[in-house]
Protein backbone atom coordinates (compact mmCIF):
# COMPACT_ATOMS: atom_id res chain seq x y z
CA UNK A 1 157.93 -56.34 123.50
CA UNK A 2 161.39 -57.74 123.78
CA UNK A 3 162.78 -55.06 120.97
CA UNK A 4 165.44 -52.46 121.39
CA UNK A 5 164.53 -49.64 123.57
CA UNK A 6 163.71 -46.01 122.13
CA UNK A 7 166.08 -43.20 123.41
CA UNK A 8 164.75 -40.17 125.50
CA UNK A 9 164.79 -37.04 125.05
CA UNK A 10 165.61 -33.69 127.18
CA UNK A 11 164.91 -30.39 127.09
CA UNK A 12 167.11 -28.58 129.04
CA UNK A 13 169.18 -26.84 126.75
CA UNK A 14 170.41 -23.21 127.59
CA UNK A 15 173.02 -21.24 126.48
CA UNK A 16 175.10 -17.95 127.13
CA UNK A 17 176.53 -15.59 125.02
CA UNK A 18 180.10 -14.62 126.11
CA UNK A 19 182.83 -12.22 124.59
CA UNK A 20 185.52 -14.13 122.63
CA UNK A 21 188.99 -13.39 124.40
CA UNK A 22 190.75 -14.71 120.60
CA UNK A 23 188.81 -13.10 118.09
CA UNK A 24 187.67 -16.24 117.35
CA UNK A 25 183.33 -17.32 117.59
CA UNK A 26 184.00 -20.23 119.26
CA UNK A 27 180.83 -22.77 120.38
CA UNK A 28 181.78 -24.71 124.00
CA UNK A 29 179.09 -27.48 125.51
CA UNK A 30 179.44 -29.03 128.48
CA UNK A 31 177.06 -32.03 129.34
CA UNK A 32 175.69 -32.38 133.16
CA UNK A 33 173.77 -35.59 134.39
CA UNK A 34 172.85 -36.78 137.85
CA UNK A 35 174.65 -40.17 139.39
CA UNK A 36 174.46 -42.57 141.80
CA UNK A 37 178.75 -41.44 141.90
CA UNK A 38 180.90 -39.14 139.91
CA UNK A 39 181.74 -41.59 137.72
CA UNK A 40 178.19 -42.68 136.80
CA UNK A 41 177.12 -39.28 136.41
CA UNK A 42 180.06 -38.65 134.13
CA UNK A 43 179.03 -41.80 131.63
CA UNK A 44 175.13 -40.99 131.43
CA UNK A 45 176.61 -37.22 130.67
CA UNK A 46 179.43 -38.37 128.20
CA UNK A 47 176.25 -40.54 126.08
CA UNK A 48 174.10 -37.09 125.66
CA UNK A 49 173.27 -36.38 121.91
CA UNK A 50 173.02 -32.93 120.90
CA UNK A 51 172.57 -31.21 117.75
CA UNK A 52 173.22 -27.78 116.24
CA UNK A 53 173.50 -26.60 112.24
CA UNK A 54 175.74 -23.73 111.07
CA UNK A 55 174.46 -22.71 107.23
CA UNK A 56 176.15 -19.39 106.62
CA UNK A 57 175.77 -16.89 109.21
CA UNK A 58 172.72 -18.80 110.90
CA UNK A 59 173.64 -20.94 114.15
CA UNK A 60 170.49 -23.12 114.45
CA UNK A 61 170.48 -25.10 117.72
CA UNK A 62 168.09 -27.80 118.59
CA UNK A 63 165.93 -27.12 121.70
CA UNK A 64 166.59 -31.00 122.80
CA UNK A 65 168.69 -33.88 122.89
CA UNK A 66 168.95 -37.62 123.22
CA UNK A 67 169.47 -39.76 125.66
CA UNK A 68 171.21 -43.12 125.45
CA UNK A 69 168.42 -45.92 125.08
CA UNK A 70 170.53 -47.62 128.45
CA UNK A 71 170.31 -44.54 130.46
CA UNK A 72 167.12 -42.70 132.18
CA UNK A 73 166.31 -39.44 132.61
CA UNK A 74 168.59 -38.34 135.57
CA UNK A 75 168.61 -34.89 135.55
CA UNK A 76 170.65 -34.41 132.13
CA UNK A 77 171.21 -31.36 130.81
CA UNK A 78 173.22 -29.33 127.87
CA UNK A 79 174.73 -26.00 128.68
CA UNK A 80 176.31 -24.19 125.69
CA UNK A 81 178.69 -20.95 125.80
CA UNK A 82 179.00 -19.19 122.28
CA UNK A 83 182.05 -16.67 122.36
CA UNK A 84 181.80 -14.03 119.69
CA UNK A 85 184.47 -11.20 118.80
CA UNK A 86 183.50 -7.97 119.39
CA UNK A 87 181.56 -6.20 116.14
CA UNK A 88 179.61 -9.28 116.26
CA UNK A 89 176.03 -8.93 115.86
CA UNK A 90 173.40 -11.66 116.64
CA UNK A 91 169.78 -11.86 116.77
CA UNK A 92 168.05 -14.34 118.81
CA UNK A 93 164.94 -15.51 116.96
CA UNK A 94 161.67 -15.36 119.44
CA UNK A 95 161.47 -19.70 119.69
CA UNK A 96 165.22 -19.46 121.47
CA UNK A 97 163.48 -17.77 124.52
CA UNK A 98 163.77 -20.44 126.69
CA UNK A 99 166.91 -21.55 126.27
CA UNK A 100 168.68 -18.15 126.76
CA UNK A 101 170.83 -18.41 130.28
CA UNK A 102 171.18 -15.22 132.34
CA UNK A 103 173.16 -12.98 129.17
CA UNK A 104 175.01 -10.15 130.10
CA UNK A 105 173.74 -7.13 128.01
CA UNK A 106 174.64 -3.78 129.17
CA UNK A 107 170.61 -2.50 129.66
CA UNK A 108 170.22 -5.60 131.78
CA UNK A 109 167.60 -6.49 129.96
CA UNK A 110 165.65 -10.31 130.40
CA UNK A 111 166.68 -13.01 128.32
CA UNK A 112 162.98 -13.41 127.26
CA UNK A 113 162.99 -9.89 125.99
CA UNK A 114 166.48 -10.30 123.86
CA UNK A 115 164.34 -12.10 121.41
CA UNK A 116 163.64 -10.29 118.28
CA UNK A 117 166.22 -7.90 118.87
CA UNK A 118 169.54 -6.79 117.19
CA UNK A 119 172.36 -7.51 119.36
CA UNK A 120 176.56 -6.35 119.14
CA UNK A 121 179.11 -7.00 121.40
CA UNK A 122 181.01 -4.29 121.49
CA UNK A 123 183.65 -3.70 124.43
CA UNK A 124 181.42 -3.24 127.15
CA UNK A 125 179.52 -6.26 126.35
CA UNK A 126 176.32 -7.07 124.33
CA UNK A 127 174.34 -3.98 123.14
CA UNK A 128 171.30 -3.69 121.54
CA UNK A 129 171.61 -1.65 118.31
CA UNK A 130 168.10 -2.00 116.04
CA UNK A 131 164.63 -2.70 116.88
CA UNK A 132 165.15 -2.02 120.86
CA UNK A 133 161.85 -0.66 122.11
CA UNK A 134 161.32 -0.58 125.70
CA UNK A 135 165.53 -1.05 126.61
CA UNK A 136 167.22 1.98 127.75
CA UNK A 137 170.91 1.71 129.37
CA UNK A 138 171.20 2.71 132.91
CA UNK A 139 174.40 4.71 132.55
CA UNK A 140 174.99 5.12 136.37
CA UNK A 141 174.82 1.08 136.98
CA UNK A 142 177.06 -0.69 138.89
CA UNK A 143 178.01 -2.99 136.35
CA UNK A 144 182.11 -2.32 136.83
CA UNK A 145 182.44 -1.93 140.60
CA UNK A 146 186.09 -1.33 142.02
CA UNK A 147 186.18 -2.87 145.74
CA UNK A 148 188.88 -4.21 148.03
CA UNK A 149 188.40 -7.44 146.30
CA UNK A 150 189.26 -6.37 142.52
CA UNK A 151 187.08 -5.15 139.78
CA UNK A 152 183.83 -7.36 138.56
CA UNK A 153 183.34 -6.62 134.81
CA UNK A 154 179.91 -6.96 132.92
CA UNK A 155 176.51 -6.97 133.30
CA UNK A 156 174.92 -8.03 136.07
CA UNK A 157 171.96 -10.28 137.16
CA UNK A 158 169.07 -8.87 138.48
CA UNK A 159 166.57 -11.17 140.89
CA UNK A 160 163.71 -9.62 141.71
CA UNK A 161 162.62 -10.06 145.36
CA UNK A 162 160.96 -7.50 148.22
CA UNK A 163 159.38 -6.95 151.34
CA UNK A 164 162.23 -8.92 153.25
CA UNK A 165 164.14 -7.61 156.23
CA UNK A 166 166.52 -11.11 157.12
CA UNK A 167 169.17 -12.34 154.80
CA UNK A 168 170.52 -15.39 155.44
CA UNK A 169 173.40 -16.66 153.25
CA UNK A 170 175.35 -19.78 152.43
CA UNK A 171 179.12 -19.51 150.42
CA UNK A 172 181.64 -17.32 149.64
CA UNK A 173 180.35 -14.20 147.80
CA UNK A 174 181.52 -10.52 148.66
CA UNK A 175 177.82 -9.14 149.54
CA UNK A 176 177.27 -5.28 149.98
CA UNK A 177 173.92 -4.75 152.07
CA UNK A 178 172.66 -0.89 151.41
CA UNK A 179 170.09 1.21 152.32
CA UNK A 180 166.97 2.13 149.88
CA UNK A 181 163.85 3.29 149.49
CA UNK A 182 163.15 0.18 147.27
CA UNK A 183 164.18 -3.56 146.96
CA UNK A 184 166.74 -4.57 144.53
CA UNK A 185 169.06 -8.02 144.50
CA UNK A 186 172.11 -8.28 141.65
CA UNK A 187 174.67 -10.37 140.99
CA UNK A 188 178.03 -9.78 139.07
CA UNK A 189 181.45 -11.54 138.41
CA UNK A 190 181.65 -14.67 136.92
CA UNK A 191 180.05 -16.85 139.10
CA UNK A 192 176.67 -15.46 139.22
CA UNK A 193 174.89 -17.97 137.32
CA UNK A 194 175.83 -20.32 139.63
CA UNK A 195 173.85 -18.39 142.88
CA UNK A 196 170.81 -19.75 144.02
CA UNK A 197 168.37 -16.98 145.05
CA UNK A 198 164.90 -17.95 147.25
CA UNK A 199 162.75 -16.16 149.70
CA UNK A 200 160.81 -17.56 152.66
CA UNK A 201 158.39 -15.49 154.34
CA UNK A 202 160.68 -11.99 155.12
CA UNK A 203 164.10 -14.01 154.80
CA UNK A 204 165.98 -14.20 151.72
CA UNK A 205 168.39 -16.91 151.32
CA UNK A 206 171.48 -16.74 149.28
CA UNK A 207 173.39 -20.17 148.40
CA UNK A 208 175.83 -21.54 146.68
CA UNK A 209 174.26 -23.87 143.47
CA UNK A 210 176.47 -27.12 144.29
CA UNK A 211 174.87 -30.72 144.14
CA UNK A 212 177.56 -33.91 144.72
CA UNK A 213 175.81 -35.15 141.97
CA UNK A 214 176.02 -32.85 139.30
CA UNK A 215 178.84 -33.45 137.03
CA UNK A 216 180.35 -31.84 134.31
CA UNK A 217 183.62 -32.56 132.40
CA UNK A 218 185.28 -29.54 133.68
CA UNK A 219 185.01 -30.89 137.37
CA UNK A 220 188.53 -31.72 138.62
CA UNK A 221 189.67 -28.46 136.96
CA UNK A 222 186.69 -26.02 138.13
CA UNK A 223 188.07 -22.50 139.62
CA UNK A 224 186.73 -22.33 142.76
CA UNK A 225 188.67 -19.05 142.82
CA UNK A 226 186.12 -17.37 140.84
CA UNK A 227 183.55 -17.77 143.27
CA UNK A 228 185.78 -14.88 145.49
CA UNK A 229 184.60 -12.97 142.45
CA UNK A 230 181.29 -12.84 142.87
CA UNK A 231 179.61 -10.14 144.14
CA UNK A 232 175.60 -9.45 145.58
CA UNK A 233 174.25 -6.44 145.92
CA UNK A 234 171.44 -5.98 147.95
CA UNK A 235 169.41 -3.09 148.54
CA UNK A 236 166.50 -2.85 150.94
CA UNK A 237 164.67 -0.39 153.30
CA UNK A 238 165.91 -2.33 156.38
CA UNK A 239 167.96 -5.05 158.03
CA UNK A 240 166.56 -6.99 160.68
CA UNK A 241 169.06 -9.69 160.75
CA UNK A 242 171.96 -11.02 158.99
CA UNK A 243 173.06 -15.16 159.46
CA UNK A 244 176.19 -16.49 157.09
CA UNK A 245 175.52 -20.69 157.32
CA UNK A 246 178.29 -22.51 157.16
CA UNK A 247 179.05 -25.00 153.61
CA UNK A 248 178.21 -28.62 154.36
C-alpha cells in the first residue's frame, strides 16, 4: 500500500510489411491511445514503451508493451510498418501470427498462414519462394485494376462474407458491385486496412474505421486523399438494395 504503482501492459501490437520506396529496410511505429481529447490521447500514446532487438539479420519484436504507471489502459495500441527493398526475404516465425496486419502478398494468402514460410518482395510485392504448400497465385486477380479513378497497386484484402443481398455503406471508397455465382468482398489501395467490414442479417455494411478518439502522431498530416484510393469489390448473386449513409 502507499508504494509506486506497477506499469501495464498491452498487447496489441501488429505490424505490416511494406515495400521500401529508398532501398532502404526502414522500421516506422506509430503509437494510438484513446482520450478524453486529442491532446490527452496524444500524451497516454507519446508514454507507450515498446521494444524490438535487431542481432544480425533477425528482427525480434516483443508481442507487448508498457504502459506508463500514471496512465490506464485506454485502448493503446502499437502499429509497426517494416519497409524492405525488393530481393528481401523474410520469414515470419509461427509465434508472430497474431501480430501480422492484413500483408499484401501476391497469393493473397492469410496472415496466419505466412508463418513458417519463406517470403521475397520482389516488384509485384511479397512472394512466397520456399516451403509454400497450399499457396498458389491467382494469375487472373484483380490486384492492379485500371479505372476512371487511377490504378490501385498490390494485393488486396479479402473479407469473407455471403448470403447477403443489401449493402449499405458509409465513406468515400470507389465500390464495384458485380454479378456471381458466389460471394466474394476485397479491398485494395492504400486505405484498406482502415475499412470496417460487418454483416447483419442479409445487409453488409461497409464503413469508414474513424473514432474522434483515436490518435496517432501522424494526425494533422493524415492524407485523407488516399481514402479516394480505395477500392471494394463486391461480388454476389444479387442486389436487393443499395443505401450510401452519410459521414457524421
Amino acid at each position: 500500500m502507499g508504494g509506486r504503482r506497477r506499469p501495464d501492459y498491452g498487447d496489441d501490437v501488429r505490424i505490416d510489411i511494406e515495400k521500401s520506396d529508398n532501398g532502404r529496410l526502414e522500421l516506422h511505429k506509430v503509437y494510438t491511445s484513446r482520450g478524453a481529447t486529442r491532446k490527452d490521447a496524444r500524451e497516454i500514446a507519446s508514454r507507450i514503451v515498446h521494444q524490438y532487438e535487431v542481432q544480425d539479420s533477425v528482427i525480434t519484436i516483443k508481442p507487448y508493451f508498457t504502459v506508463h504507471p500514471t496512465d490506464k489502459i485506454k485502448g493503446q495500441s502499437v502499429r509497426l510498418v517494416l519497409r524492405v527493398p525488393e530481393g528481401t526475404t523474410l520469414i515470419f516465425d509461427e509465434n508472430m501470427g497474431n501480430m501480422l496486419y492484413y500483408i499484401d502478398n501476391v497469393s493473397n494468402t492469410y496472415d496466419w498462414e505466412m508463418a513458417n514460410k519463406t517470403w521475397t518482395m520482389q516488384k509485384e510485392g511479397l512472394v512466397c519462394t520456399a516451403n509454400c504448400k497450399g499457396i498458389t497465385v491467382d494469375n487472373n486477380n484483380n490486384n492492379n485494376t485500371d479505372n476512371n479513378s487511377g490504378t490501385i497497386s498490390g494485393g488486396g484484402r479479402v473479407e469473407d462474407f455471403k448470403d447477403f443481398d443489401e449493402v449499405e455503406l458509409s465513406g468515400f471508397y470507389d465500390v464495384n458491385i458485380e454479378r456471381a455465382d458466389e460471394y466474394s468482398v476485397i479491398i485494395q489501395g492504400e486505405g484498406k486496412k482502415d475499412v470496417e467490414i460487418s454483416q447483419s442479417g442479409s445487409t453488409l455494411l461497409i464503413n469508414k474505421d474513424k473514432n474522434d478518439w483515436s490518435i496517432n502522431f501522424d494526425w494533422d498530416n493524415f492524407d485523407w486523399k488516399s481514402r479516394s484510393a480505395t477500392k471494394i469489390i463486391i461480388r454476389m448473386p444479387h442486389l436487393k438494395s443499395l443505401k450510401h449513409q452519410e459521414l457524421r
